[in-house]
Structures are given as structure tokens and as C-alpha cells.
N, C-alpha and C. Protein backbone atom coordinates (compact mmCIF):
# COMPACT_ATOMS: atom_id res chain seq x y z
N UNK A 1 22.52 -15.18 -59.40
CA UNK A 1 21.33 -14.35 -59.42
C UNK A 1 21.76 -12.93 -59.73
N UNK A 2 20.73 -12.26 -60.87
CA UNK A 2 21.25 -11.12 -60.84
C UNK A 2 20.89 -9.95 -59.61
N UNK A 3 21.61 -8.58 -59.82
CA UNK A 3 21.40 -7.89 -58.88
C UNK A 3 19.78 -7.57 -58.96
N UNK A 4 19.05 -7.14 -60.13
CA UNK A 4 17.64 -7.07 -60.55
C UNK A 4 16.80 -7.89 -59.91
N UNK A 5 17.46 -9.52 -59.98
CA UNK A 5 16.12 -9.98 -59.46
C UNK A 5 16.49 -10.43 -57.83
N UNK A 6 17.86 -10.22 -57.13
CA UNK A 6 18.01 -9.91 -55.66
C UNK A 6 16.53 -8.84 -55.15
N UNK A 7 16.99 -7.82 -55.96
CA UNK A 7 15.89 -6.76 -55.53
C UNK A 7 14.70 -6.46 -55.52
N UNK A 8 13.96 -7.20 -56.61
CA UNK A 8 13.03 -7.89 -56.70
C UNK A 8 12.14 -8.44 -55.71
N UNK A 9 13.38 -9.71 -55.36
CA UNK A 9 13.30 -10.60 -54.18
C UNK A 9 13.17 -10.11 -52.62
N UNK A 10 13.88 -9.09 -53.07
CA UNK A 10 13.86 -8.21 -51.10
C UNK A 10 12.52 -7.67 -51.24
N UNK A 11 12.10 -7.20 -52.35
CA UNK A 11 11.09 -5.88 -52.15
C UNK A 11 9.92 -6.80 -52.05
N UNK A 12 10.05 -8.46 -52.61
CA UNK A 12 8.59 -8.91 -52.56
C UNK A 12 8.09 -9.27 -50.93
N UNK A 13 9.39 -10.11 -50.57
CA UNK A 13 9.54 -10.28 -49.02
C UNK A 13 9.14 -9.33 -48.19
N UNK A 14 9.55 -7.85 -48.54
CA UNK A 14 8.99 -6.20 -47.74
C UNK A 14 7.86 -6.48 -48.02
N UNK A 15 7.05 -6.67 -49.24
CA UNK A 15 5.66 -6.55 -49.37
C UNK A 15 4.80 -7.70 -48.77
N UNK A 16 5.30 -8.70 -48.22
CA UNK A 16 4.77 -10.17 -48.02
C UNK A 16 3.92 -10.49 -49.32
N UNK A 17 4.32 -10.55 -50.35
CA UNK A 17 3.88 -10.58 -51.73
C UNK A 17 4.13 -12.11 -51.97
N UNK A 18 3.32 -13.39 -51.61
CA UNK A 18 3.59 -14.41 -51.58
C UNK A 18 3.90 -15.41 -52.85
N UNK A 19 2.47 -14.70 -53.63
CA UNK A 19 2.73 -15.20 -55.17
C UNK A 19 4.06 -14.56 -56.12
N UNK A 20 4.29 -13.20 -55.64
CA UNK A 20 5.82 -12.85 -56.06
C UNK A 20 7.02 -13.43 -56.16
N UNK A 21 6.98 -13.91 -54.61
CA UNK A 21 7.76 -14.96 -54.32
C UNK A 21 8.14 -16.30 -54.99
N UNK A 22 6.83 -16.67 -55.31
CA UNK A 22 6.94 -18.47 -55.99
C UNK A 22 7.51 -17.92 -56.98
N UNK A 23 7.17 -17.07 -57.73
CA UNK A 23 7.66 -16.62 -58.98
C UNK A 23 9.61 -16.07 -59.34
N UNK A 24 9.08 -15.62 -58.19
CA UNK A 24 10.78 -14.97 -58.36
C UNK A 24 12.14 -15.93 -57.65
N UNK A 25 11.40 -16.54 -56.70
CA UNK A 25 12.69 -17.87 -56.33
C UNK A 25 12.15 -18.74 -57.56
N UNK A 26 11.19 -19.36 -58.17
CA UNK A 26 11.46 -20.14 -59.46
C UNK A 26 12.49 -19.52 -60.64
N UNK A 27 12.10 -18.34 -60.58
CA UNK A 27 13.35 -18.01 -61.59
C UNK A 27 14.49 -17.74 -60.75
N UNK A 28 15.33 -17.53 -59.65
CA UNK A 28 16.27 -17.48 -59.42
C UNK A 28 16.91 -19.06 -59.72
N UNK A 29 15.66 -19.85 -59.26
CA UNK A 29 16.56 -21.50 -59.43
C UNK A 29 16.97 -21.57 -60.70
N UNK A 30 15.64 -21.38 -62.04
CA UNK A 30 16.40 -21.52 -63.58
C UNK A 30 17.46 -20.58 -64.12
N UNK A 31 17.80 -19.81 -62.87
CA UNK A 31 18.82 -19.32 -63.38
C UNK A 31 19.92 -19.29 -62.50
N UNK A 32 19.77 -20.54 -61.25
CA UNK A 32 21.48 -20.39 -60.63
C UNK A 32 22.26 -20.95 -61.63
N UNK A 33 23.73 -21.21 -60.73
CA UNK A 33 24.79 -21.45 -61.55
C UNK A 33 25.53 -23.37 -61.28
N UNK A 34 24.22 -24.15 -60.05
CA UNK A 34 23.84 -25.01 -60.30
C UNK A 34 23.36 -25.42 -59.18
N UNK A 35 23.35 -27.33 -59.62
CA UNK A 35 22.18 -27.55 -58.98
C UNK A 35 22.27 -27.41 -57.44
N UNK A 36 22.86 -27.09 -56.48
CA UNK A 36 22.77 -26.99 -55.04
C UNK A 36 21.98 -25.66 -55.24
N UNK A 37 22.19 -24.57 -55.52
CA UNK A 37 21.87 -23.12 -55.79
C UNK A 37 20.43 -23.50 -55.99
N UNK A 38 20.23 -24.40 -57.08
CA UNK A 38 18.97 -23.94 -57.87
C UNK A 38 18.07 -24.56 -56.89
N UNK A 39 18.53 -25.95 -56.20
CA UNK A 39 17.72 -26.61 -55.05
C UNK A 39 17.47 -25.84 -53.62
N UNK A 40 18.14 -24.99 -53.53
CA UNK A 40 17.70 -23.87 -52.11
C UNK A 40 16.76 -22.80 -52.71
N UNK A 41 16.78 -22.35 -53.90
CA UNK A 41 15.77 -21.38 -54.49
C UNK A 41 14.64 -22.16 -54.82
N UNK A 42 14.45 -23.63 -55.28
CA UNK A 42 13.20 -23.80 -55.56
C UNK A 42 12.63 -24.57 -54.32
N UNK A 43 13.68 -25.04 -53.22
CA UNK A 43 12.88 -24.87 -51.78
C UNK A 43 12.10 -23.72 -51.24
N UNK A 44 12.61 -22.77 -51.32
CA UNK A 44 11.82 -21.72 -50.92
C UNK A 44 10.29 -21.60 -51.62
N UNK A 45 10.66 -21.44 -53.24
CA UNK A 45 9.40 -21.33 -54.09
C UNK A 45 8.69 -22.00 -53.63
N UNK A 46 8.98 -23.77 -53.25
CA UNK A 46 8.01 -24.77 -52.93
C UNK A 46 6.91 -24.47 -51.63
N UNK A 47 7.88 -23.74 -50.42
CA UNK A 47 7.60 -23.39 -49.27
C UNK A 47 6.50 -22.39 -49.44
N UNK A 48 6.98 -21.62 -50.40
CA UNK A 48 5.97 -20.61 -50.44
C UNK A 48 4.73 -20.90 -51.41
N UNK A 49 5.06 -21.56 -52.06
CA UNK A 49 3.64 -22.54 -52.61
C UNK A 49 2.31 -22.84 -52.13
N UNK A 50 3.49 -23.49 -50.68
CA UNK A 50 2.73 -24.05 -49.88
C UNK A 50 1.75 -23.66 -49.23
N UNK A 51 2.44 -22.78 -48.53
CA UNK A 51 1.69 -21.61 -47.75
C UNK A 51 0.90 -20.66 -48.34
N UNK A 52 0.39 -20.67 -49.39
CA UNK A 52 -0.18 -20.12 -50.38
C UNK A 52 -1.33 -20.89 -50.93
N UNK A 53 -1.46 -22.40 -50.74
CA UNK A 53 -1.74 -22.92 -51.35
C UNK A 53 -2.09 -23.09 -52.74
N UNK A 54 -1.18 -22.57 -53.60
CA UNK A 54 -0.87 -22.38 -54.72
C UNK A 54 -0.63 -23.58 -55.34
N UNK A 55 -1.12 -23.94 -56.69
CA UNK A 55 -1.03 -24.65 -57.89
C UNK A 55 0.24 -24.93 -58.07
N UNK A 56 1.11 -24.28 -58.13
CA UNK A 56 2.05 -24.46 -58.88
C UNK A 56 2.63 -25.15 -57.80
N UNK A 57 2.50 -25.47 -56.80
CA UNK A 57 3.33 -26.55 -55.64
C UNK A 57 3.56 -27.80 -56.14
N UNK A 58 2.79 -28.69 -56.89
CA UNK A 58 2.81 -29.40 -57.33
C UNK A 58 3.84 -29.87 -58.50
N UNK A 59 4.40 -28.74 -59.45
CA UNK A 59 5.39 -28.89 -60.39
C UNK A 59 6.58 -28.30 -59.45
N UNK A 60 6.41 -27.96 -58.75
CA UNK A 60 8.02 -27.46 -57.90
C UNK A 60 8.30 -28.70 -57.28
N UNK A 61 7.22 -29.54 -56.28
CA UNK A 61 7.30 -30.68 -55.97
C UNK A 61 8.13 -31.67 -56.69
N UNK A 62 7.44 -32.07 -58.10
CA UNK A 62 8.04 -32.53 -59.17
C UNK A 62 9.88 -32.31 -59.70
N UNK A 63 10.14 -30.97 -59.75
CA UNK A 63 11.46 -30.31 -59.80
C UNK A 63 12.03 -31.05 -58.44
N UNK A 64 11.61 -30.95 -57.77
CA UNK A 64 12.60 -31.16 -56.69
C UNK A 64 12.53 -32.39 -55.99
N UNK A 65 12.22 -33.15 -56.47
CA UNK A 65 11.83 -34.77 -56.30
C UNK A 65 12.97 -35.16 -57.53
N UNK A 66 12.56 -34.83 -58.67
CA UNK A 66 13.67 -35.27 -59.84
C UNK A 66 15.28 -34.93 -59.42
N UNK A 67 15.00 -34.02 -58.37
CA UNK A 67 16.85 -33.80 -58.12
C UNK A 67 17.18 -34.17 -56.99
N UNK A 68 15.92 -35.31 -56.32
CA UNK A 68 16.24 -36.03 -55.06
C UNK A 68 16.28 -35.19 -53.38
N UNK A 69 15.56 -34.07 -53.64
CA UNK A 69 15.65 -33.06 -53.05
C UNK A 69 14.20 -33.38 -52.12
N UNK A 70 13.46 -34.45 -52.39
CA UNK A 70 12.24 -34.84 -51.51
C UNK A 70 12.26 -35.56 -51.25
């Protein structure tokens, strides 16, 4: 993860910025350096999906079912 989107990541968490979140742990996962990495970042996204009840839970679901992660 770069340092950019670490900071990103802190400042959305400061803001309780929930949809920030799905967004910014989805891209930390397409961009770890593999799949254990990318499966703790798109847990979170999923989590925060959730709690959001956000749309996009459903394709994170998907991601993380395909890597046996559900």
C-alpha cells in the first residue's frame, strides 16, 4: 500500500467516512502485494459494506468467496 492511500485510509476512519472506506480498502486489496494482504483489505471493505448497507457488498462477497475467504 502506498503511503497516499495509508493516509487516505487514516483520514477516512477520522472522518467515519464509511463509503470512503469501501472504496479505499477495495483499492488497497487491488493493489496488495498478494493474496493474504489483498484478503484482509477486502475483509474490511466487505465489513464496511455491510454496515453501510451498501451495494457493492455483494461483489466483495463474490471476491472473497472466489479466494475461499467465505
Amino acid at each position: 500500500m502506498t503511503d497516499a492511500l495509508d493516509a487516505r485510509l487514516i483520514a477516512a476512519h477520522e472522518a467515519g467516512d464509511g463509503a470512503a472506506l469501501i472504496d479505499l480498502y477495495t483499492k488497497a486489496a487491488d493493489a496488495a502485494p498478494d493474496e493474504a494482504a489483498s484478503g484482509f483489505f477486502l475483509t474490511h471493505a466487505y465489513v464496511f459494506a455491510l454496515e453501510a448497507g451498501d451495494a457493492r457488498a455483494a461483489g466483495l462477497h463474490r471476491r472473497l468467496s472466489a479466494m475461499g475467504r467465505v
